[in-house]
Protein backbone atom coordinates (compact mmCIF):
# COMPACT_ATOMS: atom_id res chain seq x y z
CA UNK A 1 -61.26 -53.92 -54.28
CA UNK A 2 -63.47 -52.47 -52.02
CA UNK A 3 -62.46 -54.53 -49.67
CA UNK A 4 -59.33 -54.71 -49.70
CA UNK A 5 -59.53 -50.74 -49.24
CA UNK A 6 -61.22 -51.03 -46.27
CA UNK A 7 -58.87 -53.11 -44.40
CA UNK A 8 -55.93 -51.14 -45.48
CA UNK A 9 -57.80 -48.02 -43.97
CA UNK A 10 -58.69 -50.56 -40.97
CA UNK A 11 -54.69 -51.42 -40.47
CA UNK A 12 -53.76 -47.78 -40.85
CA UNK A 13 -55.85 -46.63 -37.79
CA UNK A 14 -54.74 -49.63 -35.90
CA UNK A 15 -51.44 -48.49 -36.27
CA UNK A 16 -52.18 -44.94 -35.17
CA UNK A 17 -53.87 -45.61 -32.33
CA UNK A 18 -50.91 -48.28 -30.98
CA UNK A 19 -48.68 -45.15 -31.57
CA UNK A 20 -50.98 -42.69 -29.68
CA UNK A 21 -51.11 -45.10 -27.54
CA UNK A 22 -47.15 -45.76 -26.12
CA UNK A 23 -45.87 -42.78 -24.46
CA UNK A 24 -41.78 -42.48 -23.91
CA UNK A 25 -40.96 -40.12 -21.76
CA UNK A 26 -36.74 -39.12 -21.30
CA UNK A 27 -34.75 -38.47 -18.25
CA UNK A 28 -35.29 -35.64 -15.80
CA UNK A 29 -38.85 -34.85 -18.12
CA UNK A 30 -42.27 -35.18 -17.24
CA UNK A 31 -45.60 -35.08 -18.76
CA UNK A 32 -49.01 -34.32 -17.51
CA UNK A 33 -52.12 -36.41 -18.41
CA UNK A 34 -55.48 -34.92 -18.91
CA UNK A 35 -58.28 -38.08 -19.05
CA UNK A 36 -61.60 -36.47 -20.16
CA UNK A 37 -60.51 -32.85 -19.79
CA UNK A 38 -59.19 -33.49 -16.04
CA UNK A 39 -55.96 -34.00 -14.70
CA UNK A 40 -55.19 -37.98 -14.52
CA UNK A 41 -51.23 -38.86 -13.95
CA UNK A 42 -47.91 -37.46 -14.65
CA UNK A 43 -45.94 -39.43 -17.16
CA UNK A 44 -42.58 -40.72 -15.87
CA UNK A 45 -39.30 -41.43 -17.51
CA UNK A 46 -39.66 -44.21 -19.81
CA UNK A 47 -42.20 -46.32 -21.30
CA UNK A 48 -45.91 -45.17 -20.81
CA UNK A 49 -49.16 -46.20 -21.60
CA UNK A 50 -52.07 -44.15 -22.50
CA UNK A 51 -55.58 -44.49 -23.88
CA UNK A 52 -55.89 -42.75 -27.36
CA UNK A 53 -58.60 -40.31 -28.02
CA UNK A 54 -59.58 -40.27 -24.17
CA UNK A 55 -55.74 -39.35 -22.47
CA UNK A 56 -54.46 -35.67 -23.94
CA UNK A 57 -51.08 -36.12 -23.18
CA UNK A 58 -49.00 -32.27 -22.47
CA UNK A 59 -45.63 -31.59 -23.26
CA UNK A 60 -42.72 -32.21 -21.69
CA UNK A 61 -41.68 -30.32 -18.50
CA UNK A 62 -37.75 -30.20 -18.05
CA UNK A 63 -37.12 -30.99 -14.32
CA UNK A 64 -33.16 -29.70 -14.58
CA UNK A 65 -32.47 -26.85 -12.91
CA UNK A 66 -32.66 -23.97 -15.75
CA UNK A 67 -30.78 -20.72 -16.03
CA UNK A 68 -32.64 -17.51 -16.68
CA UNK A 69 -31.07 -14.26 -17.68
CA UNK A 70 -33.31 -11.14 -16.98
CA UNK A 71 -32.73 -7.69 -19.12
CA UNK A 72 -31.41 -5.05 -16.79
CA UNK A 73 -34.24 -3.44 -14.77
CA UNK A 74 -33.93 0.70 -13.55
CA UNK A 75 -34.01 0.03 -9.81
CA UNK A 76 -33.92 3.73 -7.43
CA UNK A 77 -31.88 3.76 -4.31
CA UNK A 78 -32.67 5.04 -1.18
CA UNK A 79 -30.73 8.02 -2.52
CA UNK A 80 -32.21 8.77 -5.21
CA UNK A 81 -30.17 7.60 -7.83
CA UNK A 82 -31.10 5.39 -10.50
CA UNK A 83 -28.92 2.12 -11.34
CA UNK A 84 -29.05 -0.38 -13.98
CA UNK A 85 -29.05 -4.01 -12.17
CA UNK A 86 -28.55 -7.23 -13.89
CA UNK A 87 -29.81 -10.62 -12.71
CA UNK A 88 -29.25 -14.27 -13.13
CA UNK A 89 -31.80 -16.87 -11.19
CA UNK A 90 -31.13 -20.50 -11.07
CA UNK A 91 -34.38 -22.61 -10.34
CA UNK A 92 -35.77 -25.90 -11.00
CA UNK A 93 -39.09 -27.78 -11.02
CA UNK A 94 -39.77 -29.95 -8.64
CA UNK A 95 -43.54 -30.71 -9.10
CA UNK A 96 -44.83 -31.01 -12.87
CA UNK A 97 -48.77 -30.66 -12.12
CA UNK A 98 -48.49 -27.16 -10.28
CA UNK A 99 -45.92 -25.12 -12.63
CA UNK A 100 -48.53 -26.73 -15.08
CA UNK A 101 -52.05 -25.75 -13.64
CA UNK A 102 -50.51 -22.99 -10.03
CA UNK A 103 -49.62 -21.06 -13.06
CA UNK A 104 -49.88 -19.63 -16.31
CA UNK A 105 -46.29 -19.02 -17.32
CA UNK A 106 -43.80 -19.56 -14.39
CA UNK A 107 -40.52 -18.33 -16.24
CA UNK A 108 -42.63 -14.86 -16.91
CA UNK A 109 -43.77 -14.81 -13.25
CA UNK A 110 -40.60 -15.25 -11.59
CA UNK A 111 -38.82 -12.95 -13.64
CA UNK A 112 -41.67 -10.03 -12.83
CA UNK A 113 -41.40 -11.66 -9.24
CA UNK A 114 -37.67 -11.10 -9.24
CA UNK A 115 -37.89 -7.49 -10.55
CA UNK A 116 -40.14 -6.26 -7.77
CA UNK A 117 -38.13 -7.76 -5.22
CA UNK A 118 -35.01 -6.67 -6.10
CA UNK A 119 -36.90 -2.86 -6.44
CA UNK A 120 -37.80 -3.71 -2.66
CA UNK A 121 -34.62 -4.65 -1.28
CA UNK A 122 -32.68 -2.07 -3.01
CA UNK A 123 -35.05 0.79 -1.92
CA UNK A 124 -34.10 0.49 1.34
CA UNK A 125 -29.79 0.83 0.71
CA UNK A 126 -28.09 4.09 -0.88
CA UNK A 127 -25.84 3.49 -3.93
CA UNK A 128 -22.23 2.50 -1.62
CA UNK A 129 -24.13 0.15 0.29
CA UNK A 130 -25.80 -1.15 -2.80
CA UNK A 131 -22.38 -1.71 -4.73
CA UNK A 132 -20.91 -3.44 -1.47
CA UNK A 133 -23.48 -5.61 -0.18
CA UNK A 134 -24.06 -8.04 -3.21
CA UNK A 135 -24.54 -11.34 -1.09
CA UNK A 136 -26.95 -9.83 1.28
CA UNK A 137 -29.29 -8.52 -2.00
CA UNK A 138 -28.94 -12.55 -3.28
CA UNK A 139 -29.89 -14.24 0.24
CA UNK A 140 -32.79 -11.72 0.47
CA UNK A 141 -33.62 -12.11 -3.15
CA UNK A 142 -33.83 -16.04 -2.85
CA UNK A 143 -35.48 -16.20 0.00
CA UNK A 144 -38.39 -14.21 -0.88
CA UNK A 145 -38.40 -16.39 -4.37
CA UNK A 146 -38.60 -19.50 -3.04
CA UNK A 147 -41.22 -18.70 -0.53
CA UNK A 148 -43.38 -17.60 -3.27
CA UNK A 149 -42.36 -19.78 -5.89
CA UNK A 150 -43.06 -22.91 -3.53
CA UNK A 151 -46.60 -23.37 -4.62
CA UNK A 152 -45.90 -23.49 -8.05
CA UNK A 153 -44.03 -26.06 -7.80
CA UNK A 154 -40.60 -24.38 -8.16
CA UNK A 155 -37.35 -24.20 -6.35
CA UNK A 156 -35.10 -21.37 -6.72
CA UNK A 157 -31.78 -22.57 -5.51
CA UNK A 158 -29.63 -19.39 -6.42
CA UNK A 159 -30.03 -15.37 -7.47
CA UNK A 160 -27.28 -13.72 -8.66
CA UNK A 161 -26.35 -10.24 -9.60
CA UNK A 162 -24.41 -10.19 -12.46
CA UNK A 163 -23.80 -6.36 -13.27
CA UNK A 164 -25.43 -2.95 -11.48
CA UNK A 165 -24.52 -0.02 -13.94
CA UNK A 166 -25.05 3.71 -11.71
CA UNK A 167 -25.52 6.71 -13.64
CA UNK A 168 -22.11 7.88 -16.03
CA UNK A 169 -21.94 10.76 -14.02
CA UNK A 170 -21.60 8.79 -10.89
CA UNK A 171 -19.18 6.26 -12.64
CA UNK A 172 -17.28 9.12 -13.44
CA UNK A 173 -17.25 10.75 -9.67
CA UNK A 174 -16.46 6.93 -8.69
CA UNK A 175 -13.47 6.87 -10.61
CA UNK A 176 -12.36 10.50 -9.46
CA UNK A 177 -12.45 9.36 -6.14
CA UNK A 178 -10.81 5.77 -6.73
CA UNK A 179 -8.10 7.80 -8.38
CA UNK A 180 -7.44 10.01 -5.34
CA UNK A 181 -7.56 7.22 -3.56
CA UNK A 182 -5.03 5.54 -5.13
CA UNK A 183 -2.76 8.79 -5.75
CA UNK A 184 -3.14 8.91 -1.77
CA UNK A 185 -1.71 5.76 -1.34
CA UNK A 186 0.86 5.68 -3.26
CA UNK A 187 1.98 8.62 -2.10
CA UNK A 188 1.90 7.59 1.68
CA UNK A 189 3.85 4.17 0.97
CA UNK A 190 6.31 6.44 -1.18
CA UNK A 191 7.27 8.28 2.11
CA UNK A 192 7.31 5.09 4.19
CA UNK A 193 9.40 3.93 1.73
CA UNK A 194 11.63 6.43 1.91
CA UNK A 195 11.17 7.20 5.59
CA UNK A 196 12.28 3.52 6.32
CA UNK A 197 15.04 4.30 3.39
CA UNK A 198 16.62 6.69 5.45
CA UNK A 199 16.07 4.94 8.94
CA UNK A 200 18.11 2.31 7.29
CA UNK A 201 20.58 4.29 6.21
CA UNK A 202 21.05 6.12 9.43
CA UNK A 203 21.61 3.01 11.73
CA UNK A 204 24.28 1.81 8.74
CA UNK A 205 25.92 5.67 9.23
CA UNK A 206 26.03 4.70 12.91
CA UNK A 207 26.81 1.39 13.16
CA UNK A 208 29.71 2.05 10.48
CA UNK A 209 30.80 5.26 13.13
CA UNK A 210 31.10 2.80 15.52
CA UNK A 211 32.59 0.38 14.14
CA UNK A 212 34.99 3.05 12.94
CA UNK A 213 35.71 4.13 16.29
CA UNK A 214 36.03 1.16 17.92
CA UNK A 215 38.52 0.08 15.25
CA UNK A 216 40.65 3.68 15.59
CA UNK A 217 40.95 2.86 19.11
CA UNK A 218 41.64 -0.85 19.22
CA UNK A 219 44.20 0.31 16.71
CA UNK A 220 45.95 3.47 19.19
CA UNK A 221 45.66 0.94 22.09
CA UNK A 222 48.11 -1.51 20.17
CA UNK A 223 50.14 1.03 18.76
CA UNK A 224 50.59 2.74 22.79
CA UNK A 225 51.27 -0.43 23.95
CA UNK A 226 54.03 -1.85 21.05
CA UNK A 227 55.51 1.83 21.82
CA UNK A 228 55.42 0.95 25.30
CA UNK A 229 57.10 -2.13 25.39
CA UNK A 230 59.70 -0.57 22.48
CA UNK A 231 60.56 2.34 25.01
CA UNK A 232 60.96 -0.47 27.87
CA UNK A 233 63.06 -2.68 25.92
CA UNK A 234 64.89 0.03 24.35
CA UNK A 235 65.41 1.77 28.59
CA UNK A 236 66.35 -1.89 29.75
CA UNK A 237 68.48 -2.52 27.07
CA UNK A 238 70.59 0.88 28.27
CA UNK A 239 70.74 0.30 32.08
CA UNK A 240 71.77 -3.71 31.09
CA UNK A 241 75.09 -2.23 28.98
CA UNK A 242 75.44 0.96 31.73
CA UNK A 243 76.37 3.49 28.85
CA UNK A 244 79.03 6.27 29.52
CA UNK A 245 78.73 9.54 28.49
CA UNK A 246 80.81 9.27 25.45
CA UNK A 247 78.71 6.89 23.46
CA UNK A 248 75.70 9.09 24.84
CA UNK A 249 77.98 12.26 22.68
CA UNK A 250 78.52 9.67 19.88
CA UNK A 251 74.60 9.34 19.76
CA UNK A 252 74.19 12.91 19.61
CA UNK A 253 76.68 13.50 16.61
CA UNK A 254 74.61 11.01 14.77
CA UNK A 255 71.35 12.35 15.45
CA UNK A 256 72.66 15.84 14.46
CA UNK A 257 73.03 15.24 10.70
CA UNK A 258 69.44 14.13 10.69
CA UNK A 259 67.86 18.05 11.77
CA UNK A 260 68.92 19.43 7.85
CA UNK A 261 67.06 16.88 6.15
CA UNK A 262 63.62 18.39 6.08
CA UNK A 263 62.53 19.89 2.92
CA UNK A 264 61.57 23.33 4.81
CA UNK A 265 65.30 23.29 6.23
CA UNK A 266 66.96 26.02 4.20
CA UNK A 267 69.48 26.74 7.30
CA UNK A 268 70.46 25.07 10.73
CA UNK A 269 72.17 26.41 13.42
CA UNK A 270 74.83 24.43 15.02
CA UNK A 271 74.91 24.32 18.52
CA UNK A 272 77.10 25.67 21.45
CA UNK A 273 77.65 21.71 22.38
CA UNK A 274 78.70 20.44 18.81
CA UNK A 275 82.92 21.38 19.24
CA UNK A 276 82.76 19.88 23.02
CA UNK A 277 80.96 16.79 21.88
CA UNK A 278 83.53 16.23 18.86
CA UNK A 279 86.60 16.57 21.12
CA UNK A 280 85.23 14.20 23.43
CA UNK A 281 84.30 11.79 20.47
CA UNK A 282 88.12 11.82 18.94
CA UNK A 283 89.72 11.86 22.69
CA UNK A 284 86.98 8.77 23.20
CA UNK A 285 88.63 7.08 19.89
CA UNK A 286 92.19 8.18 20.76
CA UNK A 287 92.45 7.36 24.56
CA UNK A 288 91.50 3.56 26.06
CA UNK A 289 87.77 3.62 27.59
CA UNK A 290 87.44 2.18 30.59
CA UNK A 291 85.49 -1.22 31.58
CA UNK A 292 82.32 -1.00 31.29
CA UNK A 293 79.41 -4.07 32.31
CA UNK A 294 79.42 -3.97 28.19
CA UNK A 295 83.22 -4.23 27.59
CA UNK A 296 83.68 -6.51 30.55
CA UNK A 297 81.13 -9.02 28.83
CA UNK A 298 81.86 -8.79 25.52
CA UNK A 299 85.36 -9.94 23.84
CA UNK A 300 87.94 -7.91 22.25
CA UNK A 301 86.59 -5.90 18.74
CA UNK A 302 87.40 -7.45 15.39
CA UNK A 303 88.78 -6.15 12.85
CA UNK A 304 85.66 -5.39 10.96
CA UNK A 305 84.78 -2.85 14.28
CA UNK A 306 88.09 -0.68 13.64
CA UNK A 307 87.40 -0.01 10.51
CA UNK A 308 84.00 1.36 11.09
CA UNK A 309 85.45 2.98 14.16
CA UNK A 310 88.15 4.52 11.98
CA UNK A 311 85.39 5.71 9.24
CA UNK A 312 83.36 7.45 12.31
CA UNK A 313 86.27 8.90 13.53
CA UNK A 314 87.44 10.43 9.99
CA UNK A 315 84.12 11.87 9.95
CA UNK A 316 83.81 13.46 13.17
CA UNK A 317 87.40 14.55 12.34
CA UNK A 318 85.67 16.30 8.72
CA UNK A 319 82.64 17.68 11.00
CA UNK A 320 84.98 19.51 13.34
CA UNK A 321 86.51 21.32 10.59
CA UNK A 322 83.66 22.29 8.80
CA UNK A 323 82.01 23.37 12.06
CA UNK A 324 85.53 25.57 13.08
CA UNK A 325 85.23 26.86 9.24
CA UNK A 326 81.64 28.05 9.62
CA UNK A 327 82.60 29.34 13.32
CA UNK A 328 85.34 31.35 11.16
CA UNK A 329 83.43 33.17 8.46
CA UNK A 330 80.23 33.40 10.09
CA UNK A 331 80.77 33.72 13.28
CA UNK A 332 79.57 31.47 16.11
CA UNK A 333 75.71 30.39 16.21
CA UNK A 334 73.76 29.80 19.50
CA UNK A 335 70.62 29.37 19.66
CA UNK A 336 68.90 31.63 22.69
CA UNK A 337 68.04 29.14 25.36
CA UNK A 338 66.46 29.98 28.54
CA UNK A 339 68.54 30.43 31.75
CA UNK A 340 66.21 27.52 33.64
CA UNK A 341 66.24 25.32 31.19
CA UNK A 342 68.57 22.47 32.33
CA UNK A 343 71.75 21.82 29.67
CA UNK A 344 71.80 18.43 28.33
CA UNK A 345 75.78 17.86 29.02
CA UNK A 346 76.91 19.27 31.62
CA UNK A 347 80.63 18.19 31.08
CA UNK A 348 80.65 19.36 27.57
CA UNK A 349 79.31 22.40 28.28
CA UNK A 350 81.89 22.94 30.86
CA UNK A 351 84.62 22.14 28.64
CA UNK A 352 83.19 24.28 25.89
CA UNK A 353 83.49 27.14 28.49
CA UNK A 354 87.02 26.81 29.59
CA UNK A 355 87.75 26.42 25.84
């Protein structure tokens, strides 16, 4: 029984010391070996060997870059002025045996490392420059950080500032200003706006103007010339058919009708010229006219012609006696004409004379 103890104590510690003995170390880890209270090897990824009771084997050492957070830290500016700042350092270890036995605690270290830095290079900026120059604070921060953390076997690949918190007085002045700021802007692209608003508008008043114009005039030049060309036609058209003087009288009765037509025509006077023109119109009906380039090109009238010849004549007949009427009750009407002005008819006006 005795025995049998003893060799189940014998297995038991044979076992343990296999298991001191094998080591397995993971990916991107480490561990340092001490043989005899002195630094032997460093323990890479994998299966390792070690002698139990003689090797004290340390633990593990992440080699991954690591993210560290610091607490805000009161940092003065060169102003005077406290502000909050905020950091974030990314490092990594690159050599397990010095951040094991360079130093005591690197994460401590580089975070009290970190602090005065960042006291050292904000010292020398006031608060504007501070809030506006970010990436020069993180090259000057990580350079300093990896010059001193090189011998403990660290690398400090970034530093960043994640928040710097002035004083809530200055946050409000900040925001004061900002606000004026932006009240000035808006209120200088509200008169571009409207400055340009009313540019715009301008050249549309003028280029509408012209258009206007140029549109007015195109229109009186085609209007003077159709009245031209109306007036030449119409002047051709009269020395072509040589009118006499009686169908220039006939005219003239028909125009005359036209003068009491206006709405503002409450009375007309009849002219000196009217009786003259209406004898001359019936004896024109009554007696043969002579050839004319008209008569002598045209054929004989039909029978449609008399009849509106008659009708004309009937009513010059009608506006004789209406006109010898009026003569009769009211007396004669003339209006005053002045002695130089040239008569119109000289052979009525004669006629009216002797009459």
């Amino acid at each position: 029984m005795a025995l049998l103890i003893a060799g189940l104590l014998v297995a038991l510690f044979a076992v343990f010391t296999v298991l001191r003995a094998v080591r397995i170390v993971p990916q991107a880890r480490a561990r340092n070996v001490e043989r005899l209270g002195r630094y032997h090897r460093t323990l890479k990824p994998g299966l390792n060997f070690v002698i139990p009771y003689i090797d004290r084997v340390y633990p593990m050492i992440d080699l991954r870059e690591q993210v560290v957070s610091f607490r805000p830290q009161p940092v003065i500016t060169e102003d005077n002025l406290v502000v909050e700042i905020d950091t974030v350092l990314y490092f990594q270890v690159t050599d397990p045996r010095a951040a094991a036995y360079e130093i005591a605690n690197y994460i401590q270290a580089v975070e009290q490392l970190t602090v005065t830095t960042l006291r050292n290079v904000v010292g020398s900026m006031d608060l504007e420059k501070t809030l506006t120059s970010r990436d020069t604070i993180n090259s000057q921060l990580r350079g300093v950080l990896d010059e001193a953390t090189g011998k403990w076997g660290l690398r400090v690949n970034r530093v960043e500032i994640k928040a710097i918190d002035p004083p809530k007085t200055i946050k409000d002045a900040m925001e004061k200003q900002m606000r004026a700021e932006r009240d000035k802007r808006a209120a200088i692209l509200s008169a571009e706006g409207q400055r340009q608003s009313q540019i715009l508008t301008a050249e549309g008043d003028k280029q509408g103007a012209i258009l206007r114009a140029e549109g007015e005039r195109t229109s009186a030049i085609l209007k003077a010339e159709g009245q031209s060309r109306a007036i030449d036609q119409v002047f051709q058209a009269v020395h072509r058919n040589d009118p006499d003087p009686k169908l220039l009288a006939y005219q003239y009765l028909q125009v005359l009708p036209q003068l009491a037509q206006g709405q503002g025509n409450t009375f007309w006077v009849i002219p000196s010229e009217v009786t003259s023109a209406l004898q001359g119109v019936s004896k024109a009906f009554t007696e043969a006219l002579p050839p004319s380039a008209a008569t002598r090109t045209t054929s004989p009238e039909s029978s449609e012609a008399q009849e509106e010849i008659a009708r004309a004549a009937e009513a010059a007949a009608e506006a004789v006696a209406d006109a010898r009427e009026a003569e009769t009750t009211s007396g004669p009407r003339e209006l005053p004409r002045p002695v130089s002005e040239p008569t119109p008819f000289p052979d009525l006006e004669k006629n009216h004379q002797e009459a």
